[in-house]
Protein backbone atom coordinates (compact mmCIF):
# COMPACT_ATOMS: atom_id res chain seq x y z
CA UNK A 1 103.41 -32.34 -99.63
CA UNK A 2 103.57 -29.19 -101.27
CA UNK A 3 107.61 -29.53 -101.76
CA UNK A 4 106.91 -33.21 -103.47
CA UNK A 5 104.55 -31.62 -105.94
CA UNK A 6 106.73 -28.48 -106.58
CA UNK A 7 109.46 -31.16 -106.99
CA UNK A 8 107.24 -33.63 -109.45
CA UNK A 9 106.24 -30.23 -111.57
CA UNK A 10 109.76 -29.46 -112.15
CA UNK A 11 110.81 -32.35 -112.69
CA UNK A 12 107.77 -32.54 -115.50
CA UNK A 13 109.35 -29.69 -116.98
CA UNK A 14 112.97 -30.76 -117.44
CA UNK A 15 111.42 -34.16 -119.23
CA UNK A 16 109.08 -31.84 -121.44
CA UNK A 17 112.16 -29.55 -121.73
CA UNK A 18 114.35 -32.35 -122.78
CA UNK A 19 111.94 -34.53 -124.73
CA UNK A 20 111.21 -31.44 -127.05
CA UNK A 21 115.21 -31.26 -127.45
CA UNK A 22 115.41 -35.02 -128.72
CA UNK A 23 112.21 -34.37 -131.19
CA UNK A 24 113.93 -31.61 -132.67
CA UNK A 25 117.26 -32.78 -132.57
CA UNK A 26 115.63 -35.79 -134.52
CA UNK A 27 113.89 -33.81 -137.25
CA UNK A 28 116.79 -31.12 -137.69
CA UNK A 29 119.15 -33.79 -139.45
CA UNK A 30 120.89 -33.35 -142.25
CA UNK A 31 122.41 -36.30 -143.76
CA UNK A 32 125.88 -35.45 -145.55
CA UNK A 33 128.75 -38.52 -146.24
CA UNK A 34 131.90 -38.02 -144.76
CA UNK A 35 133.54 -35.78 -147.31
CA UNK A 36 137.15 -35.58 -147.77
CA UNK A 37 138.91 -32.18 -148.67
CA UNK A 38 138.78 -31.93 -152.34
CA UNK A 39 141.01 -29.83 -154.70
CA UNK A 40 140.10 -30.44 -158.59
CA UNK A 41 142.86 -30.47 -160.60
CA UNK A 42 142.59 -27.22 -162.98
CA UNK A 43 145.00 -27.19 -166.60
CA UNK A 44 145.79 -24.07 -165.58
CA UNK A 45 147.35 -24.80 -162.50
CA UNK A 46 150.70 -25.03 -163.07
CA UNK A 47 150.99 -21.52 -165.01
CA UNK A 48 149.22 -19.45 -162.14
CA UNK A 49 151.37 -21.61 -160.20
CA UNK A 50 154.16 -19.58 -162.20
CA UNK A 51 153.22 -16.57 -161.10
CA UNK A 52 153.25 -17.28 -157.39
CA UNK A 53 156.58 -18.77 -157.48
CA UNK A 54 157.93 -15.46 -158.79
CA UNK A 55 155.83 -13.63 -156.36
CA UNK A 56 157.54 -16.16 -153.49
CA UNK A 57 160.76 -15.23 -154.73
CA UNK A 58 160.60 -11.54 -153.92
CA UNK A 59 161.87 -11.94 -150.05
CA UNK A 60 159.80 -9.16 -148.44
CA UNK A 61 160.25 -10.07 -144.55
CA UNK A 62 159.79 -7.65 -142.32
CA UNK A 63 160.66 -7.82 -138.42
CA UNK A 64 158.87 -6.07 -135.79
CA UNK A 65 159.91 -2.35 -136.17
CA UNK A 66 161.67 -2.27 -139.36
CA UNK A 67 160.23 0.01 -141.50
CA UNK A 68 161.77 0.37 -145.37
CA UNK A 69 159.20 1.32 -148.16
CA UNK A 70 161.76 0.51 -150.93
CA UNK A 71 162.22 -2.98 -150.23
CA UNK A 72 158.68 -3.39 -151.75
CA UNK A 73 160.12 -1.89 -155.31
CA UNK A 74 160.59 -5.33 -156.31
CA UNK A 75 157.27 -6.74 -155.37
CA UNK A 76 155.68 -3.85 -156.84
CA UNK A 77 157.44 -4.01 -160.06
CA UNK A 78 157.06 -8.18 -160.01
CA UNK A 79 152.84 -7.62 -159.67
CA UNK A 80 153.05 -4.85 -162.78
CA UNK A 81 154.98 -7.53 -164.50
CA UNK A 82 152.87 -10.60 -163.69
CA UNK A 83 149.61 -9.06 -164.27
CA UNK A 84 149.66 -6.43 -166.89
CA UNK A 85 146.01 -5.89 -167.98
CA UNK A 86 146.00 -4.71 -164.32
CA UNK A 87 148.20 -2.33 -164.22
CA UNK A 88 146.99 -1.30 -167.27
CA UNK A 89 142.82 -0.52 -166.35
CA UNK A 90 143.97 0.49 -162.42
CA UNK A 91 145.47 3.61 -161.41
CA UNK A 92 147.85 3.69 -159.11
CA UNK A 93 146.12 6.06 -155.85
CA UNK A 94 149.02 8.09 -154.71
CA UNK A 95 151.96 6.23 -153.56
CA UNK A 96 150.93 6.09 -149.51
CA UNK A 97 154.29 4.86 -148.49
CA UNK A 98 154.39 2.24 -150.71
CA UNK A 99 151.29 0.66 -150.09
CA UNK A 100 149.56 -0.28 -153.00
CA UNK A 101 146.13 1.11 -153.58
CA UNK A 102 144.61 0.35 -157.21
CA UNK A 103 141.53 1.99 -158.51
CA UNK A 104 139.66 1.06 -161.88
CA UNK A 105 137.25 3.61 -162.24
CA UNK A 106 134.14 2.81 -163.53
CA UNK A 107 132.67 6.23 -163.91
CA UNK A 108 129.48 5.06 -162.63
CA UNK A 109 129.56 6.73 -158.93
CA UNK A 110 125.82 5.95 -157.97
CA UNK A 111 126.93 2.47 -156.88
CA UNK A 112 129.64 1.87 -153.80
CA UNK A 113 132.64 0.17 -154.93
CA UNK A 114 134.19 -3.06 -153.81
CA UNK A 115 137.80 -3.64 -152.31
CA UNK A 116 139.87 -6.31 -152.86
CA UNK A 117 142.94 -6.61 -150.48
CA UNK A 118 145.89 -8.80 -149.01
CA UNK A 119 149.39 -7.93 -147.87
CA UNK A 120 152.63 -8.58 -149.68
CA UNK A 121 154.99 -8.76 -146.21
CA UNK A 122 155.58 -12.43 -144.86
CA UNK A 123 156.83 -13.19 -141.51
CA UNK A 124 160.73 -14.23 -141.15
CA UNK A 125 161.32 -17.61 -142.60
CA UNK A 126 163.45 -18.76 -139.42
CA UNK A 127 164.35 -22.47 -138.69
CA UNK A 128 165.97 -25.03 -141.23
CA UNK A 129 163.68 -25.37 -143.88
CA UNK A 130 163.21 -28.59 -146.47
CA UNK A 131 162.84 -26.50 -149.71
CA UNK A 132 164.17 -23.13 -150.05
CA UNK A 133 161.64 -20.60 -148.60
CA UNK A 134 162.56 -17.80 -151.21
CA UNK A 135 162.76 -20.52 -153.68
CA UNK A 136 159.80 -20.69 -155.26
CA UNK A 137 159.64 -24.55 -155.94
CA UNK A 138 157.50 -26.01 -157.35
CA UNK A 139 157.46 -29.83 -156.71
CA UNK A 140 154.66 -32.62 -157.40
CA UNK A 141 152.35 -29.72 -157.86
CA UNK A 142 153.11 -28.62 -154.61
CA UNK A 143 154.48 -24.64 -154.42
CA UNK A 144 157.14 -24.32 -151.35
CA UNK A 145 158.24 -21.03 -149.71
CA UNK A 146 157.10 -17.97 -147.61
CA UNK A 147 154.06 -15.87 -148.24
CA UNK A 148 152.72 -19.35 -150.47
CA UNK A 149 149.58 -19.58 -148.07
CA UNK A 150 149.69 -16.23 -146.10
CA UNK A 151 149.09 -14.76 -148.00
CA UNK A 152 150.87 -13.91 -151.54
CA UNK A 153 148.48 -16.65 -152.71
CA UNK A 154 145.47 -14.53 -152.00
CA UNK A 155 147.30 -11.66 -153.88
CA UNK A 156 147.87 -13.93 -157.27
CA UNK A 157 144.46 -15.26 -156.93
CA UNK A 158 142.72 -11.78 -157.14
CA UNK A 159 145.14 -10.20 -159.08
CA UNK A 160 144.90 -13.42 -161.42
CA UNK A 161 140.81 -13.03 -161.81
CA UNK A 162 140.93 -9.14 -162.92
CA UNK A 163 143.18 -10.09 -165.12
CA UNK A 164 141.51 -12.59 -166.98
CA UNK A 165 138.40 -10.60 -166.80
CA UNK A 166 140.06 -7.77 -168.31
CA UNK A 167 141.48 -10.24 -171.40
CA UNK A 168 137.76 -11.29 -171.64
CA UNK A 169 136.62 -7.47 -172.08
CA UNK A 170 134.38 -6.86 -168.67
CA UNK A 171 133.33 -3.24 -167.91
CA UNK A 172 133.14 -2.33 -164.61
CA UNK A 173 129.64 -0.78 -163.58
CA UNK A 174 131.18 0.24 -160.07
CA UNK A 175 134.30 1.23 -159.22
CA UNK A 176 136.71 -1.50 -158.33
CA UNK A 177 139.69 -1.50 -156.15
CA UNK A 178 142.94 -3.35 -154.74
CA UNK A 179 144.77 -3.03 -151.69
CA UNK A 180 148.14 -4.32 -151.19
CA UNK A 181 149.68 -3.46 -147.70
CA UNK A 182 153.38 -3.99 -147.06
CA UNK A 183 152.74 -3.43 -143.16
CA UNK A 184 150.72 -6.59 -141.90
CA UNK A 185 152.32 -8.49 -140.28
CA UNK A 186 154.10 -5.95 -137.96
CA UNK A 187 150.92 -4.06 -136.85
CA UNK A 188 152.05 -1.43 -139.46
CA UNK A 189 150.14 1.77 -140.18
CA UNK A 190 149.47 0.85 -144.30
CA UNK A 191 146.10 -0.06 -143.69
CA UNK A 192 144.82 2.61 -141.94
CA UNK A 193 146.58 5.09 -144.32
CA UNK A 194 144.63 3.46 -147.30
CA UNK A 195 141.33 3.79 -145.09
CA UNK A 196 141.93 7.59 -144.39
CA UNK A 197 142.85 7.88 -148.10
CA UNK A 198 139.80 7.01 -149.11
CA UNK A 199 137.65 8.31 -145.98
CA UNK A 200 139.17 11.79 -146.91
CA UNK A 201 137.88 11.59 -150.75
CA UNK A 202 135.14 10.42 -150.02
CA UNK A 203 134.86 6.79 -151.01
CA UNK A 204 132.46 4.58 -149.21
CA UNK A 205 132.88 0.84 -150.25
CA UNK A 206 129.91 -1.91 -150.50
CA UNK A 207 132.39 -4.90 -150.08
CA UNK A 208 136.10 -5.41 -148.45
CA UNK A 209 137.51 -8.64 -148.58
CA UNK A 210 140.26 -9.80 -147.13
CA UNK A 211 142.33 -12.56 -145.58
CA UNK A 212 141.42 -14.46 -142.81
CA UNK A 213 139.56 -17.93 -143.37
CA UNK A 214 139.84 -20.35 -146.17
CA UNK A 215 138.30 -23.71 -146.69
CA UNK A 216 139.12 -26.26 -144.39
CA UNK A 217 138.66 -29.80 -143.10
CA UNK A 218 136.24 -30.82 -141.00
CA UNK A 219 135.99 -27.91 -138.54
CA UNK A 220 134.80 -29.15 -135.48
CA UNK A 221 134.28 -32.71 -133.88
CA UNK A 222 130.89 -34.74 -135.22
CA UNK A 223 130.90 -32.12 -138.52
CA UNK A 224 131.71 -34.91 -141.50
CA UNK A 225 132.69 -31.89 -144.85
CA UNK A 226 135.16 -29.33 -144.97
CA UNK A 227 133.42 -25.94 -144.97
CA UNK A 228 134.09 -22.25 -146.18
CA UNK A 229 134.45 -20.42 -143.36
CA UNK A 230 133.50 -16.53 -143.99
CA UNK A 231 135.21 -14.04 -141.42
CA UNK A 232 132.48 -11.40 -140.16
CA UNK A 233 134.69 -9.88 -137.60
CA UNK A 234 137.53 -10.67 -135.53
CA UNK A 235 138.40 -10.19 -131.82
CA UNK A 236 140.67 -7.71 -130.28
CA UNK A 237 144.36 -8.49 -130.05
CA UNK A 238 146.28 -6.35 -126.40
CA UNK A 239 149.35 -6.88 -124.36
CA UNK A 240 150.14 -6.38 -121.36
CA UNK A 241 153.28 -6.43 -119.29
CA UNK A 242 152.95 -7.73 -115.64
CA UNK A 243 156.35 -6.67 -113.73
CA UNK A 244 157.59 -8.04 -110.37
CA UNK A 245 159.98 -5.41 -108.20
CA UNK A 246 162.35 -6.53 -105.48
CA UNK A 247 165.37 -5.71 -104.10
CA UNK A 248 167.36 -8.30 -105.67
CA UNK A 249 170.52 -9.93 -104.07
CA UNK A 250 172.65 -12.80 -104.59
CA UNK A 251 171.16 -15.90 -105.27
CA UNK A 252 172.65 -17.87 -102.06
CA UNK A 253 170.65 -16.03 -100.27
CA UNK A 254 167.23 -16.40 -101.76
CA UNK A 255 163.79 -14.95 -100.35
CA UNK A 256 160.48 -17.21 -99.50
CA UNK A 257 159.17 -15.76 -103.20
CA UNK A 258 161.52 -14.35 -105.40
CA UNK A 259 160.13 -11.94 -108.32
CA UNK A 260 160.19 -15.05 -110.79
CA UNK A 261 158.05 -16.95 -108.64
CA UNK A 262 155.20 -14.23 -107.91
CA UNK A 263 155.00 -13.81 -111.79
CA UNK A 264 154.74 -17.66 -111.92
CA UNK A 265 152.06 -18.40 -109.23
CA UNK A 266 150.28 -15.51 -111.37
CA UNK A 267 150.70 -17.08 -114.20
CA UNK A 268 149.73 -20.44 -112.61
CA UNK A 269 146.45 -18.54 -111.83
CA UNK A 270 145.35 -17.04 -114.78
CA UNK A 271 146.45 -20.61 -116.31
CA UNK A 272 143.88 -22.67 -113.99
CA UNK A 273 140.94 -20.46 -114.14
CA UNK A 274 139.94 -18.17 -117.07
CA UNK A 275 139.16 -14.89 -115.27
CA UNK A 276 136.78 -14.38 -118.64
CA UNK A 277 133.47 -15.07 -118.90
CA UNK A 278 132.04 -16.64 -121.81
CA UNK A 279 129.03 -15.68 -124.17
CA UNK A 280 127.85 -16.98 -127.14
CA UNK A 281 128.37 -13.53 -129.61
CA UNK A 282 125.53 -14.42 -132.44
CA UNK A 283 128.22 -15.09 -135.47
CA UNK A 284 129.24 -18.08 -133.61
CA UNK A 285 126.12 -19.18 -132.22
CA UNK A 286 124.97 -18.98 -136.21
CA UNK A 287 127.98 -21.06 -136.94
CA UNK A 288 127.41 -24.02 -134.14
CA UNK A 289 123.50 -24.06 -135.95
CA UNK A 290 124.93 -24.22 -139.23
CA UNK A 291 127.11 -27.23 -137.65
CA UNK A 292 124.20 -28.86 -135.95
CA UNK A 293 122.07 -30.62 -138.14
CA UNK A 294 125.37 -32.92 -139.98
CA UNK A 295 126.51 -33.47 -136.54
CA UNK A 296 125.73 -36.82 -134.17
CA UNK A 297 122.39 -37.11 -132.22
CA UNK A 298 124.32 -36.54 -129.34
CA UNK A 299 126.16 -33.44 -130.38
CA UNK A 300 123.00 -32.51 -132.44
CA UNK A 301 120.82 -32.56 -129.21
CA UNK A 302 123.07 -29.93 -127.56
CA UNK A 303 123.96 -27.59 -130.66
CA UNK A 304 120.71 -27.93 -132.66
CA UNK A 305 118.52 -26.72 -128.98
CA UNK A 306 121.01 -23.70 -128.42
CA UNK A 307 118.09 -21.85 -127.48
CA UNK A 308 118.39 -24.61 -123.99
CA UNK A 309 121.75 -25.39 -123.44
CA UNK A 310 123.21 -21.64 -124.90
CA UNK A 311 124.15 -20.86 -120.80
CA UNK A 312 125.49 -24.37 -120.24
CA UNK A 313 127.77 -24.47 -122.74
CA UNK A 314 128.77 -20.80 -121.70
CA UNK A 315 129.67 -22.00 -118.31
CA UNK A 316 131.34 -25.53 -119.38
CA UNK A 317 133.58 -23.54 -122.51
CA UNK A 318 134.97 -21.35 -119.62
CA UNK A 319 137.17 -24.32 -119.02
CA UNK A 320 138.12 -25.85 -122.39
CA UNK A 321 141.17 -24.97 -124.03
CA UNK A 322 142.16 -24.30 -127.74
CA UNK A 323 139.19 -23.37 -130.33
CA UNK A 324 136.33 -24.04 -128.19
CA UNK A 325 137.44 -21.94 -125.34
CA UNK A 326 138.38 -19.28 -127.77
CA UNK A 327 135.27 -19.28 -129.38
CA UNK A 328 133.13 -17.99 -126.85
CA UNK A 329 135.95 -16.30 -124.44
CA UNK A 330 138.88 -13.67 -123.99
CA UNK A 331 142.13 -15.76 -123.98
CA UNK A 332 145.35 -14.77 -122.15
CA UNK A 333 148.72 -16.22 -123.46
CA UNK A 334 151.63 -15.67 -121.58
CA UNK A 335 154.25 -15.26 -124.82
CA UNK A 336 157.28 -13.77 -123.07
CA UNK A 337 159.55 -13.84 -119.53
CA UNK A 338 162.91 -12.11 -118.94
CA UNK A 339 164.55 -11.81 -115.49
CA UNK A 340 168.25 -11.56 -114.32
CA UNK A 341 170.84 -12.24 -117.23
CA UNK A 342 173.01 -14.84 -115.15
CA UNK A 343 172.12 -17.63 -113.22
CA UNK A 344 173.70 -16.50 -109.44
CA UNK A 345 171.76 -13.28 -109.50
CA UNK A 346 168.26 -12.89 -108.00
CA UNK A 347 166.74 -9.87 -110.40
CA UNK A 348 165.66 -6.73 -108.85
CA UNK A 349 163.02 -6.57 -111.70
CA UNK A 350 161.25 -9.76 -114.11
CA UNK A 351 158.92 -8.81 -115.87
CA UNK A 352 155.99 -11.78 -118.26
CA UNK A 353 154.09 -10.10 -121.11
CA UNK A 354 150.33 -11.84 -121.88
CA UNK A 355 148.80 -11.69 -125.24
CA UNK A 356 145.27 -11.21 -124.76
CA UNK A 357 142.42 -11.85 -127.75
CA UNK A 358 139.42 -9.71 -126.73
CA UNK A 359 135.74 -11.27 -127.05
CA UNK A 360 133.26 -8.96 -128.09
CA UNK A 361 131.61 -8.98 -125.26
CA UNK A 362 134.59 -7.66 -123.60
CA UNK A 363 136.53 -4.36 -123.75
CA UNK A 364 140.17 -3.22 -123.31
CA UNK A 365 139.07 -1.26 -120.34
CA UNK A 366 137.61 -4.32 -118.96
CA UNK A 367 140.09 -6.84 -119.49
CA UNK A 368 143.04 -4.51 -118.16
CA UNK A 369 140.96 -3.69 -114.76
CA UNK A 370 140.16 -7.38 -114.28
CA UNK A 371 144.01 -8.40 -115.05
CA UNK A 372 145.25 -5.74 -112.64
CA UNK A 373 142.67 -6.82 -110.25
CA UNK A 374 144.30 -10.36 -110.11
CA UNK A 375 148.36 -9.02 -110.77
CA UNK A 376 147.62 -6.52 -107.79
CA UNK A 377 147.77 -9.45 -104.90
CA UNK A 378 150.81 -10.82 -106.40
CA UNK A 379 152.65 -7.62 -106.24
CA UNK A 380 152.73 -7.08 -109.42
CA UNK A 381 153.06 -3.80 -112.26
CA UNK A 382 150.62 -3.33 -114.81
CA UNK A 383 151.22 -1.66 -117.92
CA UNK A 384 148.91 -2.05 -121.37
CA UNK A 385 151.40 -2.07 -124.11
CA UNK A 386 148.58 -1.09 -127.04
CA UNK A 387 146.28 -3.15 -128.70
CA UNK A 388 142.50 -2.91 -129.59
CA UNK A 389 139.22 -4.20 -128.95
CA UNK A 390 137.28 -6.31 -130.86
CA UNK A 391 136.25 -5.55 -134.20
CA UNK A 392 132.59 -4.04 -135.70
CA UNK A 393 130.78 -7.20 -136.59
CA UNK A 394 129.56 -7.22 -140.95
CA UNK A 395 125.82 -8.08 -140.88
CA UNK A 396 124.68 -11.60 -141.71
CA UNK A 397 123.06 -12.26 -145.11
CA UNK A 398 124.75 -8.75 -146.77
CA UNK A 399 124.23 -8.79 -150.46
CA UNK A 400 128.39 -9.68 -150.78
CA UNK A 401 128.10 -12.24 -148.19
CA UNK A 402 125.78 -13.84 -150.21
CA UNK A 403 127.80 -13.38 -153.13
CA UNK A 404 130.70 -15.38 -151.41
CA UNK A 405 128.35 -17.82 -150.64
CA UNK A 406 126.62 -18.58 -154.36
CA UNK A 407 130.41 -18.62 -155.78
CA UNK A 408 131.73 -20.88 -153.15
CA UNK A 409 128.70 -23.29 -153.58
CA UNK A 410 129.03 -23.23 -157.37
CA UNK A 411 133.20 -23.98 -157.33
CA UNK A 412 133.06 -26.33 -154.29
CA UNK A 413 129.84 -27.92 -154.42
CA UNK A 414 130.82 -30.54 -151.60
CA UNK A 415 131.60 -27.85 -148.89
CA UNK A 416 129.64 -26.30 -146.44
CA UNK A 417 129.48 -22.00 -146.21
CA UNK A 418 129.30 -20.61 -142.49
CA UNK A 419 129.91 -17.04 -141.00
CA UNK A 420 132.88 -17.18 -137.95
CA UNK A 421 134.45 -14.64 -135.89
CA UNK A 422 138.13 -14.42 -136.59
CA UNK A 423 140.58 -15.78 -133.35
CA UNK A 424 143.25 -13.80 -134.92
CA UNK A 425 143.60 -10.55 -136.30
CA UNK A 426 143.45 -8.84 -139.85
CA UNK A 427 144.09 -5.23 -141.85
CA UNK A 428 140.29 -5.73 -142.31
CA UNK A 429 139.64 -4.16 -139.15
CA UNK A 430 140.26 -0.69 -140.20
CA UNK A 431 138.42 -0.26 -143.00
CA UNK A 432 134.86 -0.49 -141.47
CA UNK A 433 135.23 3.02 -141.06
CA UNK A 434 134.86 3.34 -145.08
CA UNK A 435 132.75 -0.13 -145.42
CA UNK A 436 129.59 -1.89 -143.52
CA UNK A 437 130.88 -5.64 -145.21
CA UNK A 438 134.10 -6.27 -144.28
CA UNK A 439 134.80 -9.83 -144.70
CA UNK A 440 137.83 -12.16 -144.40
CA UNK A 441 137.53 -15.24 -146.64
CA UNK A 442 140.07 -16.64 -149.16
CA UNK A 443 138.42 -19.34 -151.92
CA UNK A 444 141.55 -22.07 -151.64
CA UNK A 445 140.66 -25.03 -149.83
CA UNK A 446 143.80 -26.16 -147.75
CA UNK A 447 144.11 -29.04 -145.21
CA UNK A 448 145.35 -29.18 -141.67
CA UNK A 449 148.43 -29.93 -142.34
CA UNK A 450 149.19 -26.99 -144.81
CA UNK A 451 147.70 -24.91 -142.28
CA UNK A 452 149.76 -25.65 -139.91
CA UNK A 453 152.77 -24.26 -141.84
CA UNK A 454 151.40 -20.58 -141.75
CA UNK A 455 153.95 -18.79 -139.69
CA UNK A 456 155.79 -22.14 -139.48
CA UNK A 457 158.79 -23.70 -141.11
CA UNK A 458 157.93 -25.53 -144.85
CA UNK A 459 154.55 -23.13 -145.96
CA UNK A 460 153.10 -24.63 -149.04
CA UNK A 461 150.15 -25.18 -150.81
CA UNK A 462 148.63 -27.55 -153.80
CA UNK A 463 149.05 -25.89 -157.13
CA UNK A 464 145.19 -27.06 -157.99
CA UNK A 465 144.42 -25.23 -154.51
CA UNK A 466 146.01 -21.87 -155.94
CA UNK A 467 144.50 -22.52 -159.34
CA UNK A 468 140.45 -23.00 -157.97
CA UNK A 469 140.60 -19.47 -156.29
CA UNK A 470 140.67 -17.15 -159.41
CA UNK A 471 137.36 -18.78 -160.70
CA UNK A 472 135.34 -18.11 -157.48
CA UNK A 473 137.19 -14.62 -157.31
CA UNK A 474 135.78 -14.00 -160.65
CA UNK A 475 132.20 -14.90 -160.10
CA UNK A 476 132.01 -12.84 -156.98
CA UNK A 477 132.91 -9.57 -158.94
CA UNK A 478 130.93 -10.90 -161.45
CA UNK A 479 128.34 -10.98 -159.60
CA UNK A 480 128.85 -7.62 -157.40
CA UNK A 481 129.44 -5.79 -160.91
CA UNK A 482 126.01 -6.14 -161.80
């Protein structure tokens, strides 16, 4: 008897539990129309555009390990040309390899400065392209070629604001920096070499801002508007390299499991069951309650009661793939395999290298032992090949977050603002040893599709997308330069 009413009591609970859900998943609505991605055209588009297409047509690839500071003469000399008022007000800050740092001193050294930065390499432009990728075109207001989203457009847009504000006479009342690396996308040193520059004379910055997010399409399933997605941090980016020994032989005469086939059943492993627990850090569980109340009842329920269902979703988004599982959890991508070098021979060594992208929740330390932990009963190596953990998180609601913010809502009315932890990885990262707001966010609003040619074969972006930045760069150093 006892048991029934311990039974009725709880299950009293749940329906309180639940019925207090559905109330305030009812009142927490926030009705917004299905809103497709906008980009206004601007009549000044097409010059700006200009400017981007000579910046496009300075090839400045760089493959992993190359290292040649003078092939950035030419970009260097291409910004001075583009954006003279620049050049002018900034000083150059030592040469640092040939990574640009520009400083427009303000004389006023009471107030922290801001930083605004992007990188002028671009990843190889491999595969057969539709337009020139060093071209520049420009075609049905559409710019094609490398570095047009990732992120030369950034550069332009920036560079492209201080210059107009500088033809419209503004004095700066704090000093006011750029930072152009030319080692990004190899894992280069630039970045921290601009960061110890400034550590070692002093400099402490209010505001960093960086690459990273844009404004996209609808983000997430049951959310109707594209939103601005503002980078607070990003997770940590190691690899490790799993290797399977044997004696090797010929392969007539193969064993029950080769060395191929103990990396694979470890791969199949890792593959089936995430080793990685997931938690909710609080930037994304701000994000999915940003999210909430334009969502479905039924999505609203779960993501507008997080306070509920935060452990549930923890333990389902264990097992989802792409964004959601990344959201909340370390990921491990197996990238690369190499064993014998001809078919008939059974190698005495193969070796799979996993790209992992630390939560921050997690450390290096951690993910390494629990990897070895699982590589150990296959027979397998471990060695960490370098990499870092996640990054220091920017506080929500900093006085340049919310400067982000006001701009974006002014210049994109439509679209929705949000904080988000970075999947990938950024030069932000090092400088929150000079800076307490580090932020990735760049103000063009792109779709899917142009997305989805960063890194890829055919990057491009709208002119008008291009053109929008440079006003909601200049209202957010407006509005910092107060």
């Amino acid at each position: 008897m006892i048991f029934l009413y311990l039974l009725l009591a709880v299950i009293a609970v749940i329906a309180v539990l639940l019925l207090v859900c559905l109330v305030r998943a009812c009142i927490n609505r926030k009705s917004v129309p299905e809103t497709p991605l906008v980009r206004k055209e601007n009549p000044d588009a097409m010059r700006i555009a200009g400017k981007l297409s000579k910046m496009v047509q300075v090839n400045t690839v760089v493959l992993p390990g190359e290292d040649n500071p003078h092939q950035f003469d030419p970009m260097i000399e291409t910004l001075s040309q583009l954006f003279p008022n620049v050049f002018e007000k900034f000083q150059r800050m030592d040469y640092l390899d040939n990574n640009l740092l520009l400083k427009w001193d303000s004389g006023n050294h009471d107030k922290e400065g801001i930083l605004f930065m992007g990188h002028m390499d671009v990843v190889d432009a491999a595969g057969k392209w539709s337009h020139d990728p060093f071209g520049g075109e420009i075609i049905d207001d559409v710019l094609w070629g490398r570095g047009s989203i990732d992120i030369k457009s950034g550069l332009c847009g920036f560079f492209e604001a201080f210059e107009q504000l500088i033809a419209e006479g503004m004095t700066p009342n704090r000093d006011l920096y750029i930072f152009c690396s030319r080692t990004e996308e190899n894992s280069g040193p630039g970045a921290q070499m601009a960061v110890d520059y400034l550590h070692d004379h002093g400099v402490h910055l209010e505001m960093v801002l960086d690459e990273g997010c844009s404004i996209g399409e609808s983000p997430m399933d049951g959310v109707r508007r594209p939103y601005a997605l503002i980078g607070l941090g990003e997770k940590g980016y190691i690899n490790i390299k799993f290797t399977a020994r044997s004696n090797g032989g010929h392969s007539s005469e193969p064993p029950h499991v080769s060395t191929i086939g103990r990396l694979s059943k470890f791969i199949a492993r890792i593959e089936k069951k995430s080793p990685f627990k997931c938690k909710m850090d609080p930037t994304t569980r701000r994000m999915l309650e940003t999210f909430a109340p334009e969502m479905p009842l039924k999505q609203r329920f779960v993501y507008g009661n997080l306070w509920l269902f935060t452990p549930i979703l923890e333990k389902i988004y264990r097992y989802k793939d792409g964004f959601k599982g990344a959201m909340l959890k370390t990921t491990a991508a197996f990238t690369i395999i190499e064993g014998a070098h001809a078919a008939n021979i059974l190698p005495d060594a193969a070796y799979v290298i996993c790209n992992l992208r630390l939560s921050p929740h997690d450390t290096v330390e951690s993910v390494v032992s629990t990897m070895k932990a699982i590589a150990s009963r296959y027979g397998l190596e471990t060695e960490l090949m370098g990499g870092r953990g996640a990054s220091e998180i920017t506080p929500l609601g900093s006085v340049p977050y919310l400067a982000i913010e006001k701009a974006v809502h002014k210049h994109f009315p439509e679209v929705g603002v949000t904080p988000y932890l970075i999947l990938g990885g950024t030069d932000a990262r090092h400088f929150t040893k000079v800076c307490d707001n580090v932020l990735r966010f760049v103000p063009h609003a792109l779709t899917n599709e142009e997305v989805g040619t960063v890194h890829g074969r055919n990057e491009h972006i709208s002119i008008h997308a291009l053109a929008n930045e440079v006003p909601c760069y200049k209202d957010i150093i407006l509005e910092l330069n107060q």
